[in-house]
PDB file of N, CA and C in Angstrom:
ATOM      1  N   UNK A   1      -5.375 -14.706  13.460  1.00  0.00           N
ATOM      2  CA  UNK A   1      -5.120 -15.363  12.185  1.00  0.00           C
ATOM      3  C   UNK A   1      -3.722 -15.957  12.249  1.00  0.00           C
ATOM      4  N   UNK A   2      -3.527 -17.112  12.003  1.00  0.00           N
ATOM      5  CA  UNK A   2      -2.174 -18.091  11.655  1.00  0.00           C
ATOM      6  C   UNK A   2      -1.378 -17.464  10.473  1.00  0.00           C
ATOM      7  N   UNK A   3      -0.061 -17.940  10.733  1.00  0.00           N
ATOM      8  CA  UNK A   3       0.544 -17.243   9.740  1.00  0.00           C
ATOM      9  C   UNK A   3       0.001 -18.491   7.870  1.00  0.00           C
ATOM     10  N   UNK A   4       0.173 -19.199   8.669  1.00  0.00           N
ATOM     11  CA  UNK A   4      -0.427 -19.864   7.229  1.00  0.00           C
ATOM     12  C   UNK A   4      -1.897 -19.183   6.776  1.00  0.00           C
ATOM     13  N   UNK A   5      -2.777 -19.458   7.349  1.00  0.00           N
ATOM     14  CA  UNK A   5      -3.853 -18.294   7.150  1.00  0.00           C
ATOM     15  C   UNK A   5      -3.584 -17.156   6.433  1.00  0.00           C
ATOM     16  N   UNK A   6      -2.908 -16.082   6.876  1.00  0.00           N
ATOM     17  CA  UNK A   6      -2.115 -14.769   6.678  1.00  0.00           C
ATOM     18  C   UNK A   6      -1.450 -15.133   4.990  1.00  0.00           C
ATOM     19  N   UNK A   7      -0.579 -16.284   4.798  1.00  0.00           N
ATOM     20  CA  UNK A   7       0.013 -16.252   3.757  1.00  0.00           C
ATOM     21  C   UNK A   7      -1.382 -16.195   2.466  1.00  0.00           C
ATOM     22  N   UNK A   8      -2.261 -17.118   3.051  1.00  0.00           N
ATOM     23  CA  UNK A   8      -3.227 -17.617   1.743  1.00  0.00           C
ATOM     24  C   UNK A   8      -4.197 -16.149   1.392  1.00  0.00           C
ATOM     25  N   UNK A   9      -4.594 -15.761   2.695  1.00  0.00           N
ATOM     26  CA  UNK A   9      -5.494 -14.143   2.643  1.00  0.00           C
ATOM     27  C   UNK A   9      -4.218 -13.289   1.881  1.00  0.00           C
ATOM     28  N   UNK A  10      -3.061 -13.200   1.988  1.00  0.00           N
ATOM     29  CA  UNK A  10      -2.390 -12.617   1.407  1.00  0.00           C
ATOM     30  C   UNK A  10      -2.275 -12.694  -0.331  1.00  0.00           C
ATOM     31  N   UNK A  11      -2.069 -14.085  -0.698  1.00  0.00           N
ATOM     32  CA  UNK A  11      -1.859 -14.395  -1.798  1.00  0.00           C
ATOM     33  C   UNK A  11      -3.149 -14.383  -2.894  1.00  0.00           C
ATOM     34  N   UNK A  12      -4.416 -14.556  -1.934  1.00  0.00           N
ATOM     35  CA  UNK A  12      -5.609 -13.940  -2.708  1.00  0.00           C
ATOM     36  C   UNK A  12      -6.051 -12.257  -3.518  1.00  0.00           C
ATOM     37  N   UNK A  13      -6.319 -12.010  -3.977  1.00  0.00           N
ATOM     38  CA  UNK A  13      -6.800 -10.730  -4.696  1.00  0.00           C
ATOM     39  C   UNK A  13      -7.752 -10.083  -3.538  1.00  0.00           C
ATOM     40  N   UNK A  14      -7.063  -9.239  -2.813  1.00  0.00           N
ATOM     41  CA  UNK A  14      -7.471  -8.159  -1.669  1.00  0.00           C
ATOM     42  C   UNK A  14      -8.777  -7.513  -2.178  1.00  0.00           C
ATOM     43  N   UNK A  15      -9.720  -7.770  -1.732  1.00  0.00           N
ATOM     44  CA  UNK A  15     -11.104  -7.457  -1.620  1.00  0.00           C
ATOM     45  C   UNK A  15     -11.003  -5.603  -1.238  1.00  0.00           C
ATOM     46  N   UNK A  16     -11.628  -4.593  -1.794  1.00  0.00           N
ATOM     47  CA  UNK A  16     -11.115  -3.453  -1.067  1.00  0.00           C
ATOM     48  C   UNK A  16     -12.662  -2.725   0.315  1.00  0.00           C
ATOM     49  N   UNK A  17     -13.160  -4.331   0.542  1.00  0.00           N
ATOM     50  CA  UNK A  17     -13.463  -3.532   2.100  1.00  0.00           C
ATOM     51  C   UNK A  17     -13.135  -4.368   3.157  1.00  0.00           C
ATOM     52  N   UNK A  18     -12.000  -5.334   2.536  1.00  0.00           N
ATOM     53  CA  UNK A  18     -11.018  -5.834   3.654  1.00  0.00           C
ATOM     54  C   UNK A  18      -9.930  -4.960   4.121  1.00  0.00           C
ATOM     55  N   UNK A  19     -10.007  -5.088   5.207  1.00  0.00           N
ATOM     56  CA  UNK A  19      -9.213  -4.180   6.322  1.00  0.00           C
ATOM     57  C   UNK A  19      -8.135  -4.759   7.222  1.00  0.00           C
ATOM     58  N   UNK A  20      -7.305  -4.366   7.280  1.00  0.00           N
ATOM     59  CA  UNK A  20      -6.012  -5.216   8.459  1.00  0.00           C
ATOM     60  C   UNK A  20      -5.426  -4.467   9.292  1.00  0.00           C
ATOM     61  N   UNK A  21      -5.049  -5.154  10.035  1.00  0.00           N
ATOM     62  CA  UNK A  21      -4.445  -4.375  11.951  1.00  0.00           C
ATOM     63  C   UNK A  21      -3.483  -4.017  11.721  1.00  0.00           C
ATOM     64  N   UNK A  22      -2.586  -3.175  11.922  1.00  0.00           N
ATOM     65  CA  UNK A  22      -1.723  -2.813  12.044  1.00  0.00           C
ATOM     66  C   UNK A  22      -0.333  -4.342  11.858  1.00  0.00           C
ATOM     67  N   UNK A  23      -0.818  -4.945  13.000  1.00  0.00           N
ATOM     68  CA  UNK A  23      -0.349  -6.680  13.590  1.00  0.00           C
ATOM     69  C   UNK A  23      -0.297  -7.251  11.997  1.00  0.00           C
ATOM     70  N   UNK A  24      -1.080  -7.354  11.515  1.00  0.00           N
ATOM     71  CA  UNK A  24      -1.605  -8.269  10.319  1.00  0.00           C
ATOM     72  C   UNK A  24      -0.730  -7.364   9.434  1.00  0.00           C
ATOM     73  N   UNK A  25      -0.932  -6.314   9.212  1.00  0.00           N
ATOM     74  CA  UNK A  25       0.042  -5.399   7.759  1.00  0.00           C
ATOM     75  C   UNK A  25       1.699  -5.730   8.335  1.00  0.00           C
ATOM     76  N   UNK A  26       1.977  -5.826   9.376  1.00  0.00           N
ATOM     77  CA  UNK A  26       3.492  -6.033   9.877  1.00  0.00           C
ATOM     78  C   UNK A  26       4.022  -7.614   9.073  1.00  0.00           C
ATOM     79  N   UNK A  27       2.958  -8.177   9.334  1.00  0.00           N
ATOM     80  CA  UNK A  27       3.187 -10.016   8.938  1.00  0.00           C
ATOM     81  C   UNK A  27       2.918 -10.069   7.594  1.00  0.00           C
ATOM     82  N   UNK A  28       2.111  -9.439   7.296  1.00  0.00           N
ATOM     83  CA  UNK A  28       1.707  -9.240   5.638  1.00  0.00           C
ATOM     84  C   UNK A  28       2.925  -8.903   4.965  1.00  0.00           C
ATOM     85  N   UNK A  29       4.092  -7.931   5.200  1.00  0.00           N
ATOM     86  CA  UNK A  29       4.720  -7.104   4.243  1.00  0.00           C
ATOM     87  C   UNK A  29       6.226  -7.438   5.240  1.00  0.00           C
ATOM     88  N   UNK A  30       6.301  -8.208   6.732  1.00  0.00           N
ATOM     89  CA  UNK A  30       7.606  -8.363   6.949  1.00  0.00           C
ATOM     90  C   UNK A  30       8.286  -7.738   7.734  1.00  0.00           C
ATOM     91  N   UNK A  31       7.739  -6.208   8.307  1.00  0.00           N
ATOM     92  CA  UNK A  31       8.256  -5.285   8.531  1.00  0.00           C
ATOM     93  C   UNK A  31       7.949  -5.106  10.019  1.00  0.00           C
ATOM     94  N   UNK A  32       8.643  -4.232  11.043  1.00  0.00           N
ATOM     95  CA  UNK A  32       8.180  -4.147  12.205  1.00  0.00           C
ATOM     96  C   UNK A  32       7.360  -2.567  12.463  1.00  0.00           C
ATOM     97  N   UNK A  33       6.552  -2.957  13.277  1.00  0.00           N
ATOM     98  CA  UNK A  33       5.577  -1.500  13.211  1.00  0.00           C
ATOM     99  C   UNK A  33       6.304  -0.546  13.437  1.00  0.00           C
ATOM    100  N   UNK A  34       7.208  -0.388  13.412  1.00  0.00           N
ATOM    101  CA  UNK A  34       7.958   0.975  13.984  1.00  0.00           C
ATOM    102  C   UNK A  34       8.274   1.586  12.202  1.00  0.00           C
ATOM    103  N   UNK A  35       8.579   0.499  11.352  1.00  0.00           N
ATOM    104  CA  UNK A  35       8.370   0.853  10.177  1.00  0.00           C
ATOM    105  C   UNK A  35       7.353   1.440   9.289  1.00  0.00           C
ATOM    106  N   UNK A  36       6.386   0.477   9.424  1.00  0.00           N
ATOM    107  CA  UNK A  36       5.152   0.914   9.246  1.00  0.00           C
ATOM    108  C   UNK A  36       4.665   2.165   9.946  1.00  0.00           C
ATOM    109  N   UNK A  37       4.676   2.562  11.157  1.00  0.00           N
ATOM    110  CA  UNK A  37       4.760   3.396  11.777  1.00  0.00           C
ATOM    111  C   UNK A  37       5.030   4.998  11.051  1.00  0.00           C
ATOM    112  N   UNK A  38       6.597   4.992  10.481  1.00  0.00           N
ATOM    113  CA  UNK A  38       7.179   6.028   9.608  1.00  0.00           C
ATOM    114  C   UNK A  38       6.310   5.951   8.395  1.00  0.00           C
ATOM    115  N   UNK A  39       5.933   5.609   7.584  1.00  0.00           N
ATOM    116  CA  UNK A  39       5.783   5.146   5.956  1.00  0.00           C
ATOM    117  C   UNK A  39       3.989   5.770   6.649  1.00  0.00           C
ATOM    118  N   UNK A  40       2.939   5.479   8.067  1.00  0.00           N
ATOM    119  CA  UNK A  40       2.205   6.666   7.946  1.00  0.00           C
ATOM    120  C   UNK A  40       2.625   8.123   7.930  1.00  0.00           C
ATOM    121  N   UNK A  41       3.906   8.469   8.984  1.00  0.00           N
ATOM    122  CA  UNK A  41       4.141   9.671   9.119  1.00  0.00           C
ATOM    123  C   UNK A  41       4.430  10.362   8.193  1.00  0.00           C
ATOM    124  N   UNK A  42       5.123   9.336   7.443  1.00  0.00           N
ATOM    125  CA  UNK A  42       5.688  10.533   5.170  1.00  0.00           C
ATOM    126  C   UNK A  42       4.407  10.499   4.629  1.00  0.00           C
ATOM    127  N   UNK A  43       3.172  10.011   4.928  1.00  0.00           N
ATOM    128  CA  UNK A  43       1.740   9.885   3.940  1.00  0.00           C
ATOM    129  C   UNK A  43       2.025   9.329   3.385  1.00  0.00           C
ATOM    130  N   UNK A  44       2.387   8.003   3.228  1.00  0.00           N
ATOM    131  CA  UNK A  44       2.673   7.089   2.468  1.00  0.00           C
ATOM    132  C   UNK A  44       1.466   5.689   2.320  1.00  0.00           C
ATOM    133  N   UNK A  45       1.154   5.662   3.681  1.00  0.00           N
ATOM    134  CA  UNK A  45      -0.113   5.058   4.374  1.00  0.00           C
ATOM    135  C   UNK A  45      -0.826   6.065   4.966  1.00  0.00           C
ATOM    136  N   UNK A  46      -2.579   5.396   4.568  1.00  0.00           N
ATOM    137  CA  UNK A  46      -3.457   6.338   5.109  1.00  0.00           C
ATOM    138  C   UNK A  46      -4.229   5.229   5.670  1.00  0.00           C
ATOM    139  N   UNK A  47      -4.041   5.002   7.428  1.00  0.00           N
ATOM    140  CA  UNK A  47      -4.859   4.286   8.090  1.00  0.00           C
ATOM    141  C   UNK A  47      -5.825   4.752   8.262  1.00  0.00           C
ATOM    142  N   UNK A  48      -7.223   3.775   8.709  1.00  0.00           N
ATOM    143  CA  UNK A  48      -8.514   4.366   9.503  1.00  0.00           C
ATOM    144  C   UNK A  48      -8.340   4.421  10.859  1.00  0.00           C
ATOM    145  N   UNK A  49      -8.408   5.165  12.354  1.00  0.00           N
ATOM    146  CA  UNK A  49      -8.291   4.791  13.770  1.00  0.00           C
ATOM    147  C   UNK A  49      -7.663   6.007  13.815  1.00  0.00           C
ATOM    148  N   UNK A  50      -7.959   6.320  15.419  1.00  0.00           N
ATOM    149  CA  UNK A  50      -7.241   7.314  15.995  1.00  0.00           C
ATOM    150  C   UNK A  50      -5.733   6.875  16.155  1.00  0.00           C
ATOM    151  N   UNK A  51      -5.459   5.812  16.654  1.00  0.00           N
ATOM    152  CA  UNK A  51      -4.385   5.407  16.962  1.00  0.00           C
ATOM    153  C   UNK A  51      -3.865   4.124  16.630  1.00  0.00           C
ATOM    154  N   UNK A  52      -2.092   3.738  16.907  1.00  0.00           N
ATOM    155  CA  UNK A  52      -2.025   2.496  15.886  1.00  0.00           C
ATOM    156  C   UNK A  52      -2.542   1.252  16.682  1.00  0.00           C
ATOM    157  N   UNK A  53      -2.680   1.253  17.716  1.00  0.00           N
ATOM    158  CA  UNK A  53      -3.531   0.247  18.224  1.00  0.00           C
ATOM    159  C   UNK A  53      -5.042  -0.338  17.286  1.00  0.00           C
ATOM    160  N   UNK A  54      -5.194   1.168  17.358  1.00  0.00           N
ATOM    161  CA  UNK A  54      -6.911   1.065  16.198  1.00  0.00           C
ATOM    162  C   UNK A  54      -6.345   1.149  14.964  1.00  0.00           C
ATOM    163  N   UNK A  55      -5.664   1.216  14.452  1.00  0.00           N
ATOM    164  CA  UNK A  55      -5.695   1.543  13.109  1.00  0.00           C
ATOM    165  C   UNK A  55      -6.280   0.385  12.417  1.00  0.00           C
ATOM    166  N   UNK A  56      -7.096   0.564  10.602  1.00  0.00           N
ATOM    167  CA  UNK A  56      -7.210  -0.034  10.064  1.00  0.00           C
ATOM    168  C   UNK A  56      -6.700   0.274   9.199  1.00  0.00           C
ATOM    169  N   UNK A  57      -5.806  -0.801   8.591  1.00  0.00           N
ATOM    170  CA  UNK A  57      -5.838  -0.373   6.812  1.00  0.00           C
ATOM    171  C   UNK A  57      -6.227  -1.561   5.851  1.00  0.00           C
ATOM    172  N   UNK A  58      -6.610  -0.570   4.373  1.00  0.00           N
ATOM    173  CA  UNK A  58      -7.167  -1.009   3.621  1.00  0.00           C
ATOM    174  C   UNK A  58      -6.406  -2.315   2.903  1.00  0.00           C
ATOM    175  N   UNK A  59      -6.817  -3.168   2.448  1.00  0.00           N
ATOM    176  CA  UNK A  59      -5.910  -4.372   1.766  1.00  0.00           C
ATOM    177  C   UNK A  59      -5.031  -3.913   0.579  1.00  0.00           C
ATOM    178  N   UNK A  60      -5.586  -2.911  -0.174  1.00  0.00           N
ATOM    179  CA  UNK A  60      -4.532  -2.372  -1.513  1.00  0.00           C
ATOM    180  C   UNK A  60      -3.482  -1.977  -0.605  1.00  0.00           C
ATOM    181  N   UNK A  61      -3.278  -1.032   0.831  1.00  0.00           N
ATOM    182  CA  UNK A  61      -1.950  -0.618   1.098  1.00  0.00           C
ATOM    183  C   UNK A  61      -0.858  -1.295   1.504  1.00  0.00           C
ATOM    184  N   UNK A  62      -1.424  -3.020   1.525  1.00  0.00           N
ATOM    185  CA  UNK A  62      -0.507  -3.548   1.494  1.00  0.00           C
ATOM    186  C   UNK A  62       0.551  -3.914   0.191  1.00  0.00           C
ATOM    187  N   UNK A  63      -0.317  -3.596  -0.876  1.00  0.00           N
ATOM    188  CA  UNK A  63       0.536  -3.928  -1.814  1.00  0.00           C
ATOM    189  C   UNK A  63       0.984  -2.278  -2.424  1.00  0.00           C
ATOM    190  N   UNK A  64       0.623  -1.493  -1.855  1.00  0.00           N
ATOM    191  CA  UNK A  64       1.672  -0.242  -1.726  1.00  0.00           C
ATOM    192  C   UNK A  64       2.741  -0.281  -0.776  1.00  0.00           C
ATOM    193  N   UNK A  65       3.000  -0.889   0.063  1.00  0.00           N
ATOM    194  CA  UNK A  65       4.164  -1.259   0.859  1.00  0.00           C
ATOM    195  C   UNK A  65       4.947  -1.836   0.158  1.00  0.00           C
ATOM    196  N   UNK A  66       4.562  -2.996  -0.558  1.00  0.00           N
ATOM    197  CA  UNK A  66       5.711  -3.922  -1.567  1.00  0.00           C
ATOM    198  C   UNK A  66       6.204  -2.788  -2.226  1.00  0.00           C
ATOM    199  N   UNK A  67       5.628  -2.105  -2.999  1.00  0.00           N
ATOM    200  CA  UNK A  67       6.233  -1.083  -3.847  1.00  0.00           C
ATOM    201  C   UNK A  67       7.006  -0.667  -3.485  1.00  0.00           C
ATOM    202  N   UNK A  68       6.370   0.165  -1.963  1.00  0.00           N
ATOM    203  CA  UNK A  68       7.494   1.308  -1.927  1.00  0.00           C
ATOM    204  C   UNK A  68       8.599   0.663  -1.272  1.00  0.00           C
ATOM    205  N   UNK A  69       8.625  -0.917  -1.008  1.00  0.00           N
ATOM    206  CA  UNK A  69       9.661  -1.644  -0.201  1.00  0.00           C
ATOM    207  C   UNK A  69      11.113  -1.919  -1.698  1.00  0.00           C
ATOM    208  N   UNK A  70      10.282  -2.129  -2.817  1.00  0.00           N
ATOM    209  CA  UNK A  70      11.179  -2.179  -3.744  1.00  0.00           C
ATOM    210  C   UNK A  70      11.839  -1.081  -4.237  1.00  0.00           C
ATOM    211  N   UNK A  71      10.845   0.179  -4.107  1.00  0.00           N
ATOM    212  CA  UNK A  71      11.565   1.377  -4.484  1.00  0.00           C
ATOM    213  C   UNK A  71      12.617   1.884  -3.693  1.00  0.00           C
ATOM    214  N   UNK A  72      12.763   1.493  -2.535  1.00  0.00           N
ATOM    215  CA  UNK A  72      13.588   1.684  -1.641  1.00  0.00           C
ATOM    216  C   UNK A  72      15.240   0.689  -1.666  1.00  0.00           C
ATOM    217  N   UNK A  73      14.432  -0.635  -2.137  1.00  0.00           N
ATOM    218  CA  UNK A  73      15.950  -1.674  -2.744  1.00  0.00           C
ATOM    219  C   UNK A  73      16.437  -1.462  -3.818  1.00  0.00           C
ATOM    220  N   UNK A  74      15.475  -0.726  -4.638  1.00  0.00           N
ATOM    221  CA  UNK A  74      16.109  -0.870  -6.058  1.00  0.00           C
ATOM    222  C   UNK A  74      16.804   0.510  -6.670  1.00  0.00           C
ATOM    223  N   UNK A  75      16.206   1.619  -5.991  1.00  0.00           N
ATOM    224  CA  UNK A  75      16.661   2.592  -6.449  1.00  0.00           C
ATOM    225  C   UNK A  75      17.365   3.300  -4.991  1.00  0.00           C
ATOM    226  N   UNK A  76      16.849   2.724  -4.160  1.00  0.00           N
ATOM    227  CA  UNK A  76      17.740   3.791  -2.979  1.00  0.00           C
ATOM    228  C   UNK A  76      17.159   4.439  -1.998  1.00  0.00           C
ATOM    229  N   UNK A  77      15.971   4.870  -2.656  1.00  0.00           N
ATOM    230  CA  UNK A  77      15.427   6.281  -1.955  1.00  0.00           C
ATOM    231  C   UNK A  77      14.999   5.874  -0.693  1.00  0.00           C
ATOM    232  N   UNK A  78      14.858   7.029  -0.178  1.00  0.00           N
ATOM    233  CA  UNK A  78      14.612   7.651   1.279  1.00  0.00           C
ATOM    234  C   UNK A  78      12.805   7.625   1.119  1.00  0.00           C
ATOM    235  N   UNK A  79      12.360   7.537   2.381  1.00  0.00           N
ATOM    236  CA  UNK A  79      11.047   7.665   2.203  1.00  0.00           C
ATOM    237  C   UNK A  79      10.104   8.638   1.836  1.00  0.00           C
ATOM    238  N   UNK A  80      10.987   9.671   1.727  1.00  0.00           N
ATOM    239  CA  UNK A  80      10.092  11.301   1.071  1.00  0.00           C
ATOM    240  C   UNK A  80      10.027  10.397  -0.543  1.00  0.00           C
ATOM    241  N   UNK A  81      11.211  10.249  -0.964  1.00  0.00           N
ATOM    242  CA  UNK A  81      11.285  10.122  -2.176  1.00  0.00           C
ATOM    243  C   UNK A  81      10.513   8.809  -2.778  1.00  0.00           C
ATOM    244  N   UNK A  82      10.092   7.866  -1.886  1.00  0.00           N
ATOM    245  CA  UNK A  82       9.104   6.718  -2.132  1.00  0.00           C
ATOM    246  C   UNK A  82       7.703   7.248  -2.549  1.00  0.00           C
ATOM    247  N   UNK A  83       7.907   8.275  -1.695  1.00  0.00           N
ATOM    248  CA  UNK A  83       5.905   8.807  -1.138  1.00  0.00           C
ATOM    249  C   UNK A  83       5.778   9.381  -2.670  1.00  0.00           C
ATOM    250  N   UNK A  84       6.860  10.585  -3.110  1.00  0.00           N
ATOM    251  CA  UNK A  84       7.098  11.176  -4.469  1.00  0.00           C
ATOM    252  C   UNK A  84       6.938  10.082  -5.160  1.00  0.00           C
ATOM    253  N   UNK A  85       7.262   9.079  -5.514  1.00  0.00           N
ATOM    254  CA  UNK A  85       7.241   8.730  -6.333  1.00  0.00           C
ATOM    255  C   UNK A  85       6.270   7.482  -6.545  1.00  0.00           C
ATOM    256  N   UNK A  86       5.571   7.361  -5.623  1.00  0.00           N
ATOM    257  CA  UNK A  86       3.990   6.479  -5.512  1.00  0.00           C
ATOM    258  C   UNK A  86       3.031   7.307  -5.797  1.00  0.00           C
ATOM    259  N   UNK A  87       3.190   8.449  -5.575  1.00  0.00           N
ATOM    260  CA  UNK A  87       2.357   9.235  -6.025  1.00  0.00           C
ATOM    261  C   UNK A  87       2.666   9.355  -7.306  1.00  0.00           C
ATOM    262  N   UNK A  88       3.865   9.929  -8.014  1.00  0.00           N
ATOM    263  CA  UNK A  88       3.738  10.300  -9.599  1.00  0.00           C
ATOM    264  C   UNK A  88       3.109   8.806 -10.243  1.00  0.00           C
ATOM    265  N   UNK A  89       3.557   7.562  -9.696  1.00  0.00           N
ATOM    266  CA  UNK A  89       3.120   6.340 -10.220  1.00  0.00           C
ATOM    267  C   UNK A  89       1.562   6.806  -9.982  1.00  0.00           C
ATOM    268  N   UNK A  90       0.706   6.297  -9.114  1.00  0.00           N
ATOM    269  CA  UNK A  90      -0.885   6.682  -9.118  1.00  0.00           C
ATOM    270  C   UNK A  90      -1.394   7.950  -9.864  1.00  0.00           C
ATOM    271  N   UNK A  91      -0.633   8.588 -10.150  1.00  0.00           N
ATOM    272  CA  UNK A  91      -0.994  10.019 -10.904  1.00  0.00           C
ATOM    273  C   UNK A  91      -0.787   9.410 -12.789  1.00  0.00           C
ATOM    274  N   UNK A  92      -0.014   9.078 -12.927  1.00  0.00           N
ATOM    275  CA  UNK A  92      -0.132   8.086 -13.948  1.00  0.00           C
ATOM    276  C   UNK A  92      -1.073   7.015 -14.588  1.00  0.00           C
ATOM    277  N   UNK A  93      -0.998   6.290 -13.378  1.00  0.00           N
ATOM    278  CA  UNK A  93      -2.214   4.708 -13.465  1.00  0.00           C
ATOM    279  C   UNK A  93      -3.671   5.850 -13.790  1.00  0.00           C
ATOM    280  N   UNK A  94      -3.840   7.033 -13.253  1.00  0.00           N
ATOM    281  CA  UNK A  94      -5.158   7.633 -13.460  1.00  0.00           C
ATOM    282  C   UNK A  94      -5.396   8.326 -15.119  1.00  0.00           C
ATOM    283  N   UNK A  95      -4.844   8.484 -14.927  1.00  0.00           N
ATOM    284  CA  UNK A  95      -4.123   9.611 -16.586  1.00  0.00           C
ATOM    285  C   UNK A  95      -3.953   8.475 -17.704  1.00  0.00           C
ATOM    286  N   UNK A  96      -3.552   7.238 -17.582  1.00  0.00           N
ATOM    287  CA  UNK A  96      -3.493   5.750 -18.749  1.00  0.00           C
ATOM    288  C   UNK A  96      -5.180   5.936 -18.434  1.00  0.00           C
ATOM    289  N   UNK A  97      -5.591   5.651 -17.428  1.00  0.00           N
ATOM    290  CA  UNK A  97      -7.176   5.190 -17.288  1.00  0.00           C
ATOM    291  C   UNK A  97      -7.820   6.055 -18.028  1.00  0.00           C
ATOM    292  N   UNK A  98      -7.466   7.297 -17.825  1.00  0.00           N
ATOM    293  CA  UNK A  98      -8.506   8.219 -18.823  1.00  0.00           C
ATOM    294  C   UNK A  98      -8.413   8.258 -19.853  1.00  0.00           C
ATOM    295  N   UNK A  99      -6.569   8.108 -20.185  1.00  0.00           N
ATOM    296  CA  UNK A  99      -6.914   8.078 -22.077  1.00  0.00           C
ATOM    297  C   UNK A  99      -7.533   6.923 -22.501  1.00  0.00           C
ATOM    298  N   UNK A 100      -7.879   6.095 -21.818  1.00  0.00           N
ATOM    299  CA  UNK A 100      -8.300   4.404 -22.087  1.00  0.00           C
ATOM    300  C   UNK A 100      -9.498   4.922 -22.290  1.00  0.00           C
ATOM    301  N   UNK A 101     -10.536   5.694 -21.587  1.00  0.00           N
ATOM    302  CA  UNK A 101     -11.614   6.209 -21.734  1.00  0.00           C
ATOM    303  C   UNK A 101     -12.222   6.641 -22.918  1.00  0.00           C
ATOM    304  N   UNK A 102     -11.227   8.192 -23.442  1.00  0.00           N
ATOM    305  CA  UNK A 102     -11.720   8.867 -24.109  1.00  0.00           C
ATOM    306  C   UNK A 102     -11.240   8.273 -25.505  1.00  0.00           C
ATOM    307  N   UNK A 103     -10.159   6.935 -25.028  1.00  0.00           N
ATOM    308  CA  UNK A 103     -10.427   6.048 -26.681  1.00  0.00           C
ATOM    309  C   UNK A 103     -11.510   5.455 -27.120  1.00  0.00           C
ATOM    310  N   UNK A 104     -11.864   5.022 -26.021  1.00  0.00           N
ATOM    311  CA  UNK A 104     -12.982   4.087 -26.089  1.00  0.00           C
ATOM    312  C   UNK A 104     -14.169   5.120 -27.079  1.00  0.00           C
ATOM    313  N   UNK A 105     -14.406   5.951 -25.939  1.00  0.00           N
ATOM    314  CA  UNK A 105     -15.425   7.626 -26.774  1.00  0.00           C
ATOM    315  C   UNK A 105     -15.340   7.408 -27.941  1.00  0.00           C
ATOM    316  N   UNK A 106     -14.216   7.691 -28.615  1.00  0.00           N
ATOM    317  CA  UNK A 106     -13.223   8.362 -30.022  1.00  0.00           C
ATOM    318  C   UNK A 106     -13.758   6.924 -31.012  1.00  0.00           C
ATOM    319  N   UNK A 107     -13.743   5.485 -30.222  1.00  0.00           N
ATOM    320  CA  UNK A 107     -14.247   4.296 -31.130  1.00  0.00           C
ATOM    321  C   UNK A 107     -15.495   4.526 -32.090  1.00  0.00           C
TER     322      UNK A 107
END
């Protein structure tokens, strides 16, 4: 895939049984795999593949990279403290979703 290619698949709304290479998430988000690399080792990313040669990942984790790329410019943190705190964010986004639910019920 061309990087022009890459920009437009990028800028589209990530389909979630689109999948990208390791190669492709590096160009996607900027970063060199050795980065990407770490950000699996904190569980920050959860590839598919034994190895990063194989790895796949899913198209949403690219836009968990932006995140945790901003949480890292904007507030500082270290990558434990990214993973912490992508998680309390998704632990959240689930918990709005449910009270959205049981309003709906309560209508």
């Amino acid at each position: 895939m061309g990087e022009r290619e890459l920009k437009i698949a990028v800028s589209l709304v990530l389909d979630e049984h689109v999948t990208l290479s390791l190669r492709e998430m590096c160009r996607g988000c900027g970063l060199p795999g050795e980065a990407l690399m770490a950000m699996v080792e904190e569980g920050l990313l959860q590839p598919q593949g034994p190895s990063p040669a194989q790895w796949r990942f899913a198209a949403s984790e690219l836009e968990r990279v932006r995140a945790a790329l901003r949480l890292q410019r904007d507030l500082g943190l270290n990558l434990a403290g990214v993973a912490l705190a992508l998680d309390l964010l998704d632990e959240v986004r689930a918990l709005r979703a449910r009270v959205r639910v049981l309003e709906q019920l309560l209508d």
